[in-house]
PDB file of N, CA and C in Angstrom:
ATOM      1  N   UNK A   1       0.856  -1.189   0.000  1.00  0.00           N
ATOM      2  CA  UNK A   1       0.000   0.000   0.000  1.00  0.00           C
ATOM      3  C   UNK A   1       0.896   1.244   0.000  1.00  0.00           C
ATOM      4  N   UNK A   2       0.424   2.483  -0.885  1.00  0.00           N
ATOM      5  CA  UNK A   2       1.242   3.414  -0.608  1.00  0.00           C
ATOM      6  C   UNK A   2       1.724   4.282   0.223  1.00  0.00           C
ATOM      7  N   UNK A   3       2.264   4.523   0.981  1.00  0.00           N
ATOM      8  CA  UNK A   3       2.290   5.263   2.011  1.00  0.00           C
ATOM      9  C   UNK A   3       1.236   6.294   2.005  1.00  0.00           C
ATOM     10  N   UNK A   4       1.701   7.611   1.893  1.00  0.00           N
ATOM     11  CA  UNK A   4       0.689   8.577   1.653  1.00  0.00           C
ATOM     12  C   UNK A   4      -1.058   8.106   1.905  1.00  0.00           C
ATOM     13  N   UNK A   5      -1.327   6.702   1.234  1.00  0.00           N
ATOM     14  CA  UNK A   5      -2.687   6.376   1.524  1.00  0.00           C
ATOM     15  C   UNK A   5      -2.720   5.798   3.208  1.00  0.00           C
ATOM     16  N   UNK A   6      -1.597   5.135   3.629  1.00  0.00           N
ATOM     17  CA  UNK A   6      -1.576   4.479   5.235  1.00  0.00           C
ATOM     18  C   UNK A   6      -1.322   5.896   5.715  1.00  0.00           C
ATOM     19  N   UNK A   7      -1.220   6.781   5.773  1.00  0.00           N
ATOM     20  CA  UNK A   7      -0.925   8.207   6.457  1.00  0.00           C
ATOM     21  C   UNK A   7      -2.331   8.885   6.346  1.00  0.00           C
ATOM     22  N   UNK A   8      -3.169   8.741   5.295  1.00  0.00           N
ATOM     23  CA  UNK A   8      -4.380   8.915   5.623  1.00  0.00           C
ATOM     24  C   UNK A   8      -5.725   7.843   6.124  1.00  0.00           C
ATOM     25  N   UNK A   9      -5.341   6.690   5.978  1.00  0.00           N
ATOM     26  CA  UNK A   9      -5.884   5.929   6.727  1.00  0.00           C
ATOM     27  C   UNK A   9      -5.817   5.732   8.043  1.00  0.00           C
ATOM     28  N   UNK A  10      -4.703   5.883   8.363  1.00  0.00           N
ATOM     29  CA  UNK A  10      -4.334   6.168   9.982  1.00  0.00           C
ATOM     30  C   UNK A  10      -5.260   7.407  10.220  1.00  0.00           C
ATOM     31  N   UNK A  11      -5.002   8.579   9.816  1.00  0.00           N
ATOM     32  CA  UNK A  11      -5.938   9.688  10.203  1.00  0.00           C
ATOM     33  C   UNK A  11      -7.432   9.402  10.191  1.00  0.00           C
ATOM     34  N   UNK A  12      -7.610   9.046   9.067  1.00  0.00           N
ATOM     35  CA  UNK A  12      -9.376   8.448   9.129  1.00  0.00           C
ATOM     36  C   UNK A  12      -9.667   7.633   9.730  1.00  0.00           C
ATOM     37  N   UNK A  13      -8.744   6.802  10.716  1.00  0.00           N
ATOM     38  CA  UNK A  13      -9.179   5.737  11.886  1.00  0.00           C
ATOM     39  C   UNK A  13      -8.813   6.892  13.090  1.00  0.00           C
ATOM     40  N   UNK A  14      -8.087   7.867  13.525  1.00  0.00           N
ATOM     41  CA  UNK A  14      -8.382   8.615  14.386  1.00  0.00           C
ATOM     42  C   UNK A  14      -9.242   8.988  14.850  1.00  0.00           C
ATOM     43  N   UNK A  15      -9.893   9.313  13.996  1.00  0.00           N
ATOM     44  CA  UNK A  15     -11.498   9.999  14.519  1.00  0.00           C
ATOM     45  C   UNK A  15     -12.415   8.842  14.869  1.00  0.00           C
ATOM     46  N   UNK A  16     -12.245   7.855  14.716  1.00  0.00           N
ATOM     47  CA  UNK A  16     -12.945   6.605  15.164  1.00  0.00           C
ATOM     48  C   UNK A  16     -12.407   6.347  16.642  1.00  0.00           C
ATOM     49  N   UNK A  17     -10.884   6.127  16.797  1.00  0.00           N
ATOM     50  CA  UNK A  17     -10.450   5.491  17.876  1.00  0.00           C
ATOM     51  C   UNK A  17     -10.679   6.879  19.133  1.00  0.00           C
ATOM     52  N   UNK A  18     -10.248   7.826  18.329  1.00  0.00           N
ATOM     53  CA  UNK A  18     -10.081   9.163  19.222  1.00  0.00           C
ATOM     54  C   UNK A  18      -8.972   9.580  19.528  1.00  0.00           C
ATOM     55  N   UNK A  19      -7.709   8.714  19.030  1.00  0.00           N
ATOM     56  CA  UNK A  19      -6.333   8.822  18.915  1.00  0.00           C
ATOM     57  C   UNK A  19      -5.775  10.443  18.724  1.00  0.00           C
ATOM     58  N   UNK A  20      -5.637  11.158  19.315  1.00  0.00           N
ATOM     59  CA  UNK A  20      -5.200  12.336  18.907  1.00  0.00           C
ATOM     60  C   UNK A  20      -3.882  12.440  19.278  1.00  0.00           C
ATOM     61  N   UNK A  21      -2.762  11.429  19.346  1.00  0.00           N
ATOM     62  CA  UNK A  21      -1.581  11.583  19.106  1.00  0.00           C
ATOM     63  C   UNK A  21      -1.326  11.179  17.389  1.00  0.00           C
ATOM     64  N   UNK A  22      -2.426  10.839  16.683  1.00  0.00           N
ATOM     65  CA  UNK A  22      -1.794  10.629  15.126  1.00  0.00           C
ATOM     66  C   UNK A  22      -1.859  11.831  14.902  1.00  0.00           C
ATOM     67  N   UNK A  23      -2.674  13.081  15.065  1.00  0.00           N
ATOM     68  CA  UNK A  23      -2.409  14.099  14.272  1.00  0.00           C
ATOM     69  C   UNK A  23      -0.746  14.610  14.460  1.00  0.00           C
ATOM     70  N   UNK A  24      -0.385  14.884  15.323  1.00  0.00           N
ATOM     71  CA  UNK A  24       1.113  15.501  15.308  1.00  0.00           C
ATOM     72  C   UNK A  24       1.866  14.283  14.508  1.00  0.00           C
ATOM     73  N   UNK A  25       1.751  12.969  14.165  1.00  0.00           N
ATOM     74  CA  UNK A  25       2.356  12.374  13.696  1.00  0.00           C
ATOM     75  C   UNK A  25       1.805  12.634  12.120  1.00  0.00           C
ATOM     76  N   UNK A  26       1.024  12.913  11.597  1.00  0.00           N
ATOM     77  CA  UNK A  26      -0.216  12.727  10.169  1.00  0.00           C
ATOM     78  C   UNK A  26       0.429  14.779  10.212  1.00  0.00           C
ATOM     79  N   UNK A  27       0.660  15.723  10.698  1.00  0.00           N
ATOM     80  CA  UNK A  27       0.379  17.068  10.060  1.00  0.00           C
ATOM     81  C   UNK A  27       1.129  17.669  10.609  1.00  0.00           C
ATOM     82  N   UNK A  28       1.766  18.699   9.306  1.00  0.00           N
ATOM     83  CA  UNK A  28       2.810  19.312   9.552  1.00  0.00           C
ATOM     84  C   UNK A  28       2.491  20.479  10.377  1.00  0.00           C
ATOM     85  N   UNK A  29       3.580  21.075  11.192  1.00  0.00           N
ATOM     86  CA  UNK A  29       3.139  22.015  12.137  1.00  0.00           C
ATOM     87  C   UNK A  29       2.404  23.456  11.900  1.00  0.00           C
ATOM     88  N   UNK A  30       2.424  24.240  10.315  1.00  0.00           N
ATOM     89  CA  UNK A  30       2.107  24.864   9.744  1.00  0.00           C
ATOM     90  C   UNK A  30       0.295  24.469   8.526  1.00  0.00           C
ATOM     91  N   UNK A  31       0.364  23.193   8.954  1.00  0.00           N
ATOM     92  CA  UNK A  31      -0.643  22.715   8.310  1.00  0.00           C
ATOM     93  C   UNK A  31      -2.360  23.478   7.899  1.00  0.00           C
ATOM     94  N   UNK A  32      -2.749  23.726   7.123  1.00  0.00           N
ATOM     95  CA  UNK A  32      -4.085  23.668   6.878  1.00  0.00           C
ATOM     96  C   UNK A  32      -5.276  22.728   6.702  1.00  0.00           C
ATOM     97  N   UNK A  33      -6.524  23.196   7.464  1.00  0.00           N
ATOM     98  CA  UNK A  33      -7.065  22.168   6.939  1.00  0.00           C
ATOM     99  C   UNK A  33      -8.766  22.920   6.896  1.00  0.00           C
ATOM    100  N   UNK A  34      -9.415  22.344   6.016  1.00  0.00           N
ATOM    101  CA  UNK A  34     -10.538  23.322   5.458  1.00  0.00           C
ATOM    102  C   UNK A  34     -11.852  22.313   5.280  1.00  0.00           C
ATOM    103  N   UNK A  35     -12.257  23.037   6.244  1.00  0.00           N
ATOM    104  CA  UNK A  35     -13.988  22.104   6.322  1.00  0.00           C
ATOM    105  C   UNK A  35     -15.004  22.221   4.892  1.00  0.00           C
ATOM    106  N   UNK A  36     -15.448  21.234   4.593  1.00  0.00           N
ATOM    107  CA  UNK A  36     -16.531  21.227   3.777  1.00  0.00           C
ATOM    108  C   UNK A  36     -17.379  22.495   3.418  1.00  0.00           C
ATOM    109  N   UNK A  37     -17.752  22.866   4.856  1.00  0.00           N
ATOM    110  CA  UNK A  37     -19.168  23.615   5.204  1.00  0.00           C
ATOM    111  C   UNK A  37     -18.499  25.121   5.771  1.00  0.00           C
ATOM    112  N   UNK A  38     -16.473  25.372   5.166  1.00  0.00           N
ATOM    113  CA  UNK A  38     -16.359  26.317   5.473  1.00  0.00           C
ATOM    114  C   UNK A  38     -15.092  26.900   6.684  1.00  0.00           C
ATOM    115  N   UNK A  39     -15.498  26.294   7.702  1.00  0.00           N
ATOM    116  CA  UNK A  39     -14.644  26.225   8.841  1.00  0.00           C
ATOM    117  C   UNK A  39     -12.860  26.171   8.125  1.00  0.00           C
ATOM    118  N   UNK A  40     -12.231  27.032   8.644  1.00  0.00           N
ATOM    119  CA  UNK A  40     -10.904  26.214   8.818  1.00  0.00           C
ATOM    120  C   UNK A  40      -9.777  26.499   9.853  1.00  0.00           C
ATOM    121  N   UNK A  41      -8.730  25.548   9.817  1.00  0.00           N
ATOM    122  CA  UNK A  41      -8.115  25.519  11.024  1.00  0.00           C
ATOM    123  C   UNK A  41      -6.460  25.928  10.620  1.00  0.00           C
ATOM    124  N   UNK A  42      -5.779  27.119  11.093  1.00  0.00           N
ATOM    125  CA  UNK A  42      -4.235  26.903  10.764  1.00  0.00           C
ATOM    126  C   UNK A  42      -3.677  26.574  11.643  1.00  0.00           C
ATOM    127  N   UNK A  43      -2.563  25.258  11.878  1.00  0.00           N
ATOM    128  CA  UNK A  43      -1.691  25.086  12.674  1.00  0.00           C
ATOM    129  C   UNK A  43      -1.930  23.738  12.826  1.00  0.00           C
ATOM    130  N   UNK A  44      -0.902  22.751  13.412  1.00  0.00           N
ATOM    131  CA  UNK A  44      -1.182  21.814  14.222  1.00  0.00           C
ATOM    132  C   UNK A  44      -2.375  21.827  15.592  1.00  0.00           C
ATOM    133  N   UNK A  45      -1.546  22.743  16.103  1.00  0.00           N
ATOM    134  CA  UNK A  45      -2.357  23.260  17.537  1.00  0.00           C
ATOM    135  C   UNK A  45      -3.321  23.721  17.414  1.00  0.00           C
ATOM    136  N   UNK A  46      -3.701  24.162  16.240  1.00  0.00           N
ATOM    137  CA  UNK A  46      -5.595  24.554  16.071  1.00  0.00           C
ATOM    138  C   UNK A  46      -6.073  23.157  15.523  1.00  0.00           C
ATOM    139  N   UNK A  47      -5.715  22.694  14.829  1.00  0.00           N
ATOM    140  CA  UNK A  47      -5.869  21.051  14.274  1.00  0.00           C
ATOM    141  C   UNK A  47      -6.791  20.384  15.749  1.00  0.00           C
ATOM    142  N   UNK A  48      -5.315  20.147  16.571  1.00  0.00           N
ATOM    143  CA  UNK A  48      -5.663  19.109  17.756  1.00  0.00           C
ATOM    144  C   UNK A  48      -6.980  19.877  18.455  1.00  0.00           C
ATOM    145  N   UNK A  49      -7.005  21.049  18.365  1.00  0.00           N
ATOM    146  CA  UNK A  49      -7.771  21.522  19.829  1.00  0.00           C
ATOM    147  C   UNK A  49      -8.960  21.375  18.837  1.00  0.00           C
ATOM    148  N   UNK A  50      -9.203  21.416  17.354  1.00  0.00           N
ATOM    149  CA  UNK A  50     -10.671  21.602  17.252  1.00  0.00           C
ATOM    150  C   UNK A  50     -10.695  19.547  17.024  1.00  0.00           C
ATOM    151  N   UNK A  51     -10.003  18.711  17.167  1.00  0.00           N
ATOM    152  CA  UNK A  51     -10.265  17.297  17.266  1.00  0.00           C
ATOM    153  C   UNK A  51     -10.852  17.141  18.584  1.00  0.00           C
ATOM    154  N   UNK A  52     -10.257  17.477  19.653  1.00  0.00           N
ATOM    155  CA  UNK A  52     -10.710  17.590  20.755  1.00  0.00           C
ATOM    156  C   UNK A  52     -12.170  17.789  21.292  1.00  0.00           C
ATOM    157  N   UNK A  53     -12.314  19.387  20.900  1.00  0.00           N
ATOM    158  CA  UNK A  53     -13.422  19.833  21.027  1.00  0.00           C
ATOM    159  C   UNK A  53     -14.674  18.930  19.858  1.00  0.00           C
ATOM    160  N   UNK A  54     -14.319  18.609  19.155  1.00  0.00           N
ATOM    161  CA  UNK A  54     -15.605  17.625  18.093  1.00  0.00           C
ATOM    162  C   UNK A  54     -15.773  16.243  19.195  1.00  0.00           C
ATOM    163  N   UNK A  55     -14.985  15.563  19.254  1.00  0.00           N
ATOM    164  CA  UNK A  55     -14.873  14.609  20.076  1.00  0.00           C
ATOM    165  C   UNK A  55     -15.691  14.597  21.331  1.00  0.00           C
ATOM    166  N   UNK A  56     -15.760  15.756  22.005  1.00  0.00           N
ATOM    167  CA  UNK A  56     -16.465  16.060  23.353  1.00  0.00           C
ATOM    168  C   UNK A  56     -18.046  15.919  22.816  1.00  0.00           C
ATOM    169  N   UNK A  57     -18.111  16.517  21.285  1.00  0.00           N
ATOM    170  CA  UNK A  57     -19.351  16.526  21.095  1.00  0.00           C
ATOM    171  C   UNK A  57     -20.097  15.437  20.250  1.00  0.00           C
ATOM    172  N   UNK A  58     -19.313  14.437  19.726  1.00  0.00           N
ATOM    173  CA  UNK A  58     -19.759  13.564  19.085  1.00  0.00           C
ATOM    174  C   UNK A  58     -18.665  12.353  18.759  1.00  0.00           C
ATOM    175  N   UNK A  59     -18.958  11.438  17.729  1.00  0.00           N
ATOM    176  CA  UNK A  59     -17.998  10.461  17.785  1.00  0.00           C
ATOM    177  C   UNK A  59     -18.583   9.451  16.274  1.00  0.00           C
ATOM    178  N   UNK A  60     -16.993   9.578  15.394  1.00  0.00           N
ATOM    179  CA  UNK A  60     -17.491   8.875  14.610  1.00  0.00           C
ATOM    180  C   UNK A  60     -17.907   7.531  14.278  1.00  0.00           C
ATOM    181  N   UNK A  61     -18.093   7.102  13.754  1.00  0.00           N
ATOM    182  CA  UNK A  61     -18.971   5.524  13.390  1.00  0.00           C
ATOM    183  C   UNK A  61     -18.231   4.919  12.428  1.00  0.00           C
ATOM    184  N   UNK A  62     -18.044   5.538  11.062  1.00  0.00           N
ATOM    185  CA  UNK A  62     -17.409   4.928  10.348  1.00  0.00           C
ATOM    186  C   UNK A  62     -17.141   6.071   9.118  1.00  0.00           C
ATOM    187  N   UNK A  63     -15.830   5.637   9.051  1.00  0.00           N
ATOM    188  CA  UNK A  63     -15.006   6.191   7.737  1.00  0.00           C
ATOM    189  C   UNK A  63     -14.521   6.012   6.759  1.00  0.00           C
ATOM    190  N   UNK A  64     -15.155   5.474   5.514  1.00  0.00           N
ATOM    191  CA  UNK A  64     -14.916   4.368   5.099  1.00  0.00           C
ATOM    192  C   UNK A  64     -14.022   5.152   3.502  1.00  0.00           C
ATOM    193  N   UNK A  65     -13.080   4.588   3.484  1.00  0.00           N
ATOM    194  CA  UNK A  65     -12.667   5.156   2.163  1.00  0.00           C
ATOM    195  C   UNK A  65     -13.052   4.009   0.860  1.00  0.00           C
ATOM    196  N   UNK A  66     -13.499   4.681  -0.222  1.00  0.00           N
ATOM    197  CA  UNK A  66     -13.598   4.075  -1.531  1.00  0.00           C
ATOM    198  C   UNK A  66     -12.604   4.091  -2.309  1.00  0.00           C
ATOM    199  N   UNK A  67     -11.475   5.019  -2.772  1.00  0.00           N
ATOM    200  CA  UNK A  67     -10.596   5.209  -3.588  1.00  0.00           C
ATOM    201  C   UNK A  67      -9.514   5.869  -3.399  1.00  0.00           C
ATOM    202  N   UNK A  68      -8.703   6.270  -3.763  1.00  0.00           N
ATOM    203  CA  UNK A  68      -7.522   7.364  -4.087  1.00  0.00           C
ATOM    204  C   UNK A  68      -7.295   7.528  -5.302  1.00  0.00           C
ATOM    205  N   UNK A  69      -7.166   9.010  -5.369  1.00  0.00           N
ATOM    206  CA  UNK A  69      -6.035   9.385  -6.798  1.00  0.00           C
ATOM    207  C   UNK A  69      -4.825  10.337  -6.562  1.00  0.00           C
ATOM    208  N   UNK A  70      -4.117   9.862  -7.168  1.00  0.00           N
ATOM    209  CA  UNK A  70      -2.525  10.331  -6.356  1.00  0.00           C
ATOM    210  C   UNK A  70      -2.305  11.499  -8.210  1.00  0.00           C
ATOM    211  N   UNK A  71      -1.570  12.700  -7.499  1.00  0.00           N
ATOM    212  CA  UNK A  71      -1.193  13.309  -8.627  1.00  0.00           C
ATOM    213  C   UNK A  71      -0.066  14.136  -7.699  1.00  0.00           C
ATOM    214  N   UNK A  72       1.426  13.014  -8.075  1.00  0.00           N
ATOM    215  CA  UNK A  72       2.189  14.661  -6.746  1.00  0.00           C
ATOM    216  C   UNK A  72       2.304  14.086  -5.857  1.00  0.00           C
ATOM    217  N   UNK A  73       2.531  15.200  -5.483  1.00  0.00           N
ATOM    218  CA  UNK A  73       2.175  15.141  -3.228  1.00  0.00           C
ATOM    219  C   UNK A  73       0.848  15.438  -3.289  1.00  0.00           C
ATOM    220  N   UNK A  74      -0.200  15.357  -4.199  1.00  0.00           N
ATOM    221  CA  UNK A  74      -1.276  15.290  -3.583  1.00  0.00           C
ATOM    222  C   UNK A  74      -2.136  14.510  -3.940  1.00  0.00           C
ATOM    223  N   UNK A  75      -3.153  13.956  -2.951  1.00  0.00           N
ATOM    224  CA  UNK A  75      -4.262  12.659  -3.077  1.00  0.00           C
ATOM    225  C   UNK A  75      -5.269  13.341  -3.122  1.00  0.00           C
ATOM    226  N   UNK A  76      -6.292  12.558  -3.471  1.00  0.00           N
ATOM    227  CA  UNK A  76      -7.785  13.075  -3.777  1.00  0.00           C
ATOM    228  C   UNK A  76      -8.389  11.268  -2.843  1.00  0.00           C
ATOM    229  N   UNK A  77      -8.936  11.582  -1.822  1.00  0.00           N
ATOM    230  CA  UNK A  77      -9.454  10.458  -1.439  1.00  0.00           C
ATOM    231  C   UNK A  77     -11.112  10.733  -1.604  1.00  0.00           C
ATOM    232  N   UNK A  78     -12.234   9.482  -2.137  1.00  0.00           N
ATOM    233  CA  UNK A  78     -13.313   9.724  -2.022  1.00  0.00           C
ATOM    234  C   UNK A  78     -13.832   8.688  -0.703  1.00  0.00           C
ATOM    235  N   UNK A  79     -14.855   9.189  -0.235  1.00  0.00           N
ATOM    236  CA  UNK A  79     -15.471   7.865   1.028  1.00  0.00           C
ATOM    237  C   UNK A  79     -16.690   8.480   1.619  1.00  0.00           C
ATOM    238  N   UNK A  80     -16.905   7.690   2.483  1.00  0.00           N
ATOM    239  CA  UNK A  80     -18.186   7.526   3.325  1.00  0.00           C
ATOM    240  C   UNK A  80     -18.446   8.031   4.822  1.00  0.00           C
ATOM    241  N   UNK A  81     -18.747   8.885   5.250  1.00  0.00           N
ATOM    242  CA  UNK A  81     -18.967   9.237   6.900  1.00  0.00           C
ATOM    243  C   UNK A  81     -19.820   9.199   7.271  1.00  0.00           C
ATOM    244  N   UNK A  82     -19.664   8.499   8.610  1.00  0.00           N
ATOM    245  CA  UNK A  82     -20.834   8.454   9.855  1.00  0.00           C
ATOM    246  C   UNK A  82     -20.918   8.844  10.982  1.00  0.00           C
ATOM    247  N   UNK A  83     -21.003   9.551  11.288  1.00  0.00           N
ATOM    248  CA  UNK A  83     -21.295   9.820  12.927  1.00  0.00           C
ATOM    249  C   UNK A  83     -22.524  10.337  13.815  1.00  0.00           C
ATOM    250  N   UNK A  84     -22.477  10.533  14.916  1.00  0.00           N
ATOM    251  CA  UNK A  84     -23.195  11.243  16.064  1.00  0.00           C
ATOM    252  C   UNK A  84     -22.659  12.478  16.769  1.00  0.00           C
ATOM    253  N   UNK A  85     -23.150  13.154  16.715  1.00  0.00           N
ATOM    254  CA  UNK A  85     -22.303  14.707  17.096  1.00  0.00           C
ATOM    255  C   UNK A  85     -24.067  15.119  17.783  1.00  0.00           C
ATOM    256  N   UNK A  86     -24.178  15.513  18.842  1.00  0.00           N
ATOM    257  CA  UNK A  86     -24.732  16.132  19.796  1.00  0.00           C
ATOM    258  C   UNK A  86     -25.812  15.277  19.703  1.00  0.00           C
ATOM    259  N   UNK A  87     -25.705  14.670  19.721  1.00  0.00           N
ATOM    260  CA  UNK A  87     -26.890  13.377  19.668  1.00  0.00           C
ATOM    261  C   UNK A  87     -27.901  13.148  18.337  1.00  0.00           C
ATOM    262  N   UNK A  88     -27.130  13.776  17.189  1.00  0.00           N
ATOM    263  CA  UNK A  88     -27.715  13.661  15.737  1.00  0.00           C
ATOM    264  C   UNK A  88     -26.838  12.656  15.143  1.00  0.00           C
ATOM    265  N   UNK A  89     -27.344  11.985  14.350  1.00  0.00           N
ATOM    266  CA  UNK A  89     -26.627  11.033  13.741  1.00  0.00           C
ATOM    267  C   UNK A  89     -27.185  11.830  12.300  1.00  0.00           C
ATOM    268  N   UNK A  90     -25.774  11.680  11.674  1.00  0.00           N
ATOM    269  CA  UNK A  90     -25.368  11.920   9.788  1.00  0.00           C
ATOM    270  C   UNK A  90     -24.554  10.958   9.346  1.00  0.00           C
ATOM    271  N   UNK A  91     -25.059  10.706   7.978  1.00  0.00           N
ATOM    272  CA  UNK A  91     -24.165  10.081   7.269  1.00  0.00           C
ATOM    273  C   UNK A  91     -24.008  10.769   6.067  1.00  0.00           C
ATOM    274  N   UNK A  92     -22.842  11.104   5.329  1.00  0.00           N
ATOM    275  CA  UNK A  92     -22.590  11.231   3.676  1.00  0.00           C
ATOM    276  C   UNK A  92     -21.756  10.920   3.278  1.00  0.00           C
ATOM    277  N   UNK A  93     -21.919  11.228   1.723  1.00  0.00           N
ATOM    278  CA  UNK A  93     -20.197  10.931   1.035  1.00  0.00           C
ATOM    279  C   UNK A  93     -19.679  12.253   1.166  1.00  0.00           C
ATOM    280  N   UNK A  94     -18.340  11.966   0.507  1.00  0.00           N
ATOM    281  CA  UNK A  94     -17.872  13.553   0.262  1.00  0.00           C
ATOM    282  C   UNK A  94     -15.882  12.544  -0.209  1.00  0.00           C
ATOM    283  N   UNK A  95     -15.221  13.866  -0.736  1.00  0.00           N
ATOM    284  CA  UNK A  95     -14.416  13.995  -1.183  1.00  0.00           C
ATOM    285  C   UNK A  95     -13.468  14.673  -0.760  1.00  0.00           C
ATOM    286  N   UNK A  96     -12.007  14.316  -0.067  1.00  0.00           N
ATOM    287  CA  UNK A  96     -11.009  14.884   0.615  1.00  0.00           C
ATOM    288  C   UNK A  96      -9.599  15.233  -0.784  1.00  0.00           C
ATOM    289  N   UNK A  97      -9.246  16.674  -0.543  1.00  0.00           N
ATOM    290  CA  UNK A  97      -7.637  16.714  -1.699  1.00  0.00           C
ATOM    291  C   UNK A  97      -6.935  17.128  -0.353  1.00  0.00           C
ATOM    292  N   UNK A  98      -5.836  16.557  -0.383  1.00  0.00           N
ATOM    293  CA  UNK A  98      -4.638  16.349   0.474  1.00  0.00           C
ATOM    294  C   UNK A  98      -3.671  16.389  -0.204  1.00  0.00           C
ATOM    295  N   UNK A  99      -3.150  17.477   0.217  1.00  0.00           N
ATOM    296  CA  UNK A  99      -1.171  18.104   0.103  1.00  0.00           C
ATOM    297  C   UNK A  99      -0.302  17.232   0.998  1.00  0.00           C
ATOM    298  N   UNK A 100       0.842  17.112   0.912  1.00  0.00           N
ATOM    299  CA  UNK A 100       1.565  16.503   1.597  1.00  0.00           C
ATOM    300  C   UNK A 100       2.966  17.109   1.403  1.00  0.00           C
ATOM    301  N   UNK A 101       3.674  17.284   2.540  1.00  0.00           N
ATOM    302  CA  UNK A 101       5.111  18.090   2.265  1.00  0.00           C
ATOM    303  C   UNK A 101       5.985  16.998   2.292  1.00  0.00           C
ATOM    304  N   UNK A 102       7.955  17.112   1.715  1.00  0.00           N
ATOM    305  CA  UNK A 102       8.739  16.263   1.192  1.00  0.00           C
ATOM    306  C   UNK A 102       8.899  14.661   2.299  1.00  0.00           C
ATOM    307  N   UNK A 103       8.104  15.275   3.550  1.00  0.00           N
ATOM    308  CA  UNK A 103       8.328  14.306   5.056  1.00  0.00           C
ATOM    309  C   UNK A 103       7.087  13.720   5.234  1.00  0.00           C
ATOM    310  N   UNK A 104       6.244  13.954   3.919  1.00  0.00           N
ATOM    311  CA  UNK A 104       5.224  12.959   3.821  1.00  0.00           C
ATOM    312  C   UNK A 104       4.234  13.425   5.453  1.00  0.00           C
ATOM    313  N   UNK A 105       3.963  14.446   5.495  1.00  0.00           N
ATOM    314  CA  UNK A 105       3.062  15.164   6.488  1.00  0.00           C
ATOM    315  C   UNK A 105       2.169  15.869   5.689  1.00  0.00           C
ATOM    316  N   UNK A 106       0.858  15.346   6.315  1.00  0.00           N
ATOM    317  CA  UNK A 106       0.000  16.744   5.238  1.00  0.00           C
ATOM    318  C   UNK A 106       0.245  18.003   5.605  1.00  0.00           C
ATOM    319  N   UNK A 107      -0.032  18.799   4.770  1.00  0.00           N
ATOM    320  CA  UNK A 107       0.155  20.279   5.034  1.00  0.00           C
ATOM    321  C   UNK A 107      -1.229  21.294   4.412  1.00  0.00           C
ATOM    322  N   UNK A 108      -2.092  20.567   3.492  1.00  0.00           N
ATOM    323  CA  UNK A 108      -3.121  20.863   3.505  1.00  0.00           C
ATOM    324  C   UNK A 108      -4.257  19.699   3.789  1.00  0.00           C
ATOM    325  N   UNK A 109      -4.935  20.029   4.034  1.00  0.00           N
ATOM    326  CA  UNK A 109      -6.791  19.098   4.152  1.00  0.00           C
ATOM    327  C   UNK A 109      -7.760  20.055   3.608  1.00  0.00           C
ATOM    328  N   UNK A 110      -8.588  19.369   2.937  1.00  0.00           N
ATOM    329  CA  UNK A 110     -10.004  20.280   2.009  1.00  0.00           C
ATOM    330  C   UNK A 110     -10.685  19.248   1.985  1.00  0.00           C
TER     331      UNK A 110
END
């Protein structure tokens, strides 16, 4: 398997396990990362604290990836999410592009 894809698979089992020592291992300290619906976070340390804070409020179910497309240092992963966040349960698809710097750390999320 390619790396780059086990570096985001590890991350997409984070949010399942609740592991928030993969992010400092998965993102570079300057990192971006940009919500769907808008939100975004600069830094590692804004990274962890808004994992944190989601976590308090919900918890995912399942993350299921369908594919990759690699162009570069960057992937295009497509997949599946589930969770419960304040006692609502959602599910959708959606589509992640991921940067990655020469140490194989992301440095962007969208």
């Amino acid at each position: 398997m390619d790396k780059k894809e086990q570096i985001i698979r590890r991350y997409f089992d984070s949010w399942i396990t609740g592991e928030v020592s993969v992010l400092s291992e998965t993102f570079a300290e300057n990192a971006v990362y940009v919500e769907s619906y808008g939100p975004l976070y600069r830094g590692l340390d804004a990274i962890v604290k808004w994992f944190d804070n989601w976590n308090e409020h919900g918890s995912v179910l399942e993350w299921k990836i369908f594919r990759f497309i690699h162009s570069g240092e960057t992937v295009v992963c497509e997949w599946f999410f589930k969770c419960v966040y304040d006692e609502k349960k959602e599910e959708f698809n959606g589509v992640s592009l991921i940067s990655f710097d020469s140490k194989n750390k992301i440095t962007q999320l969208r």
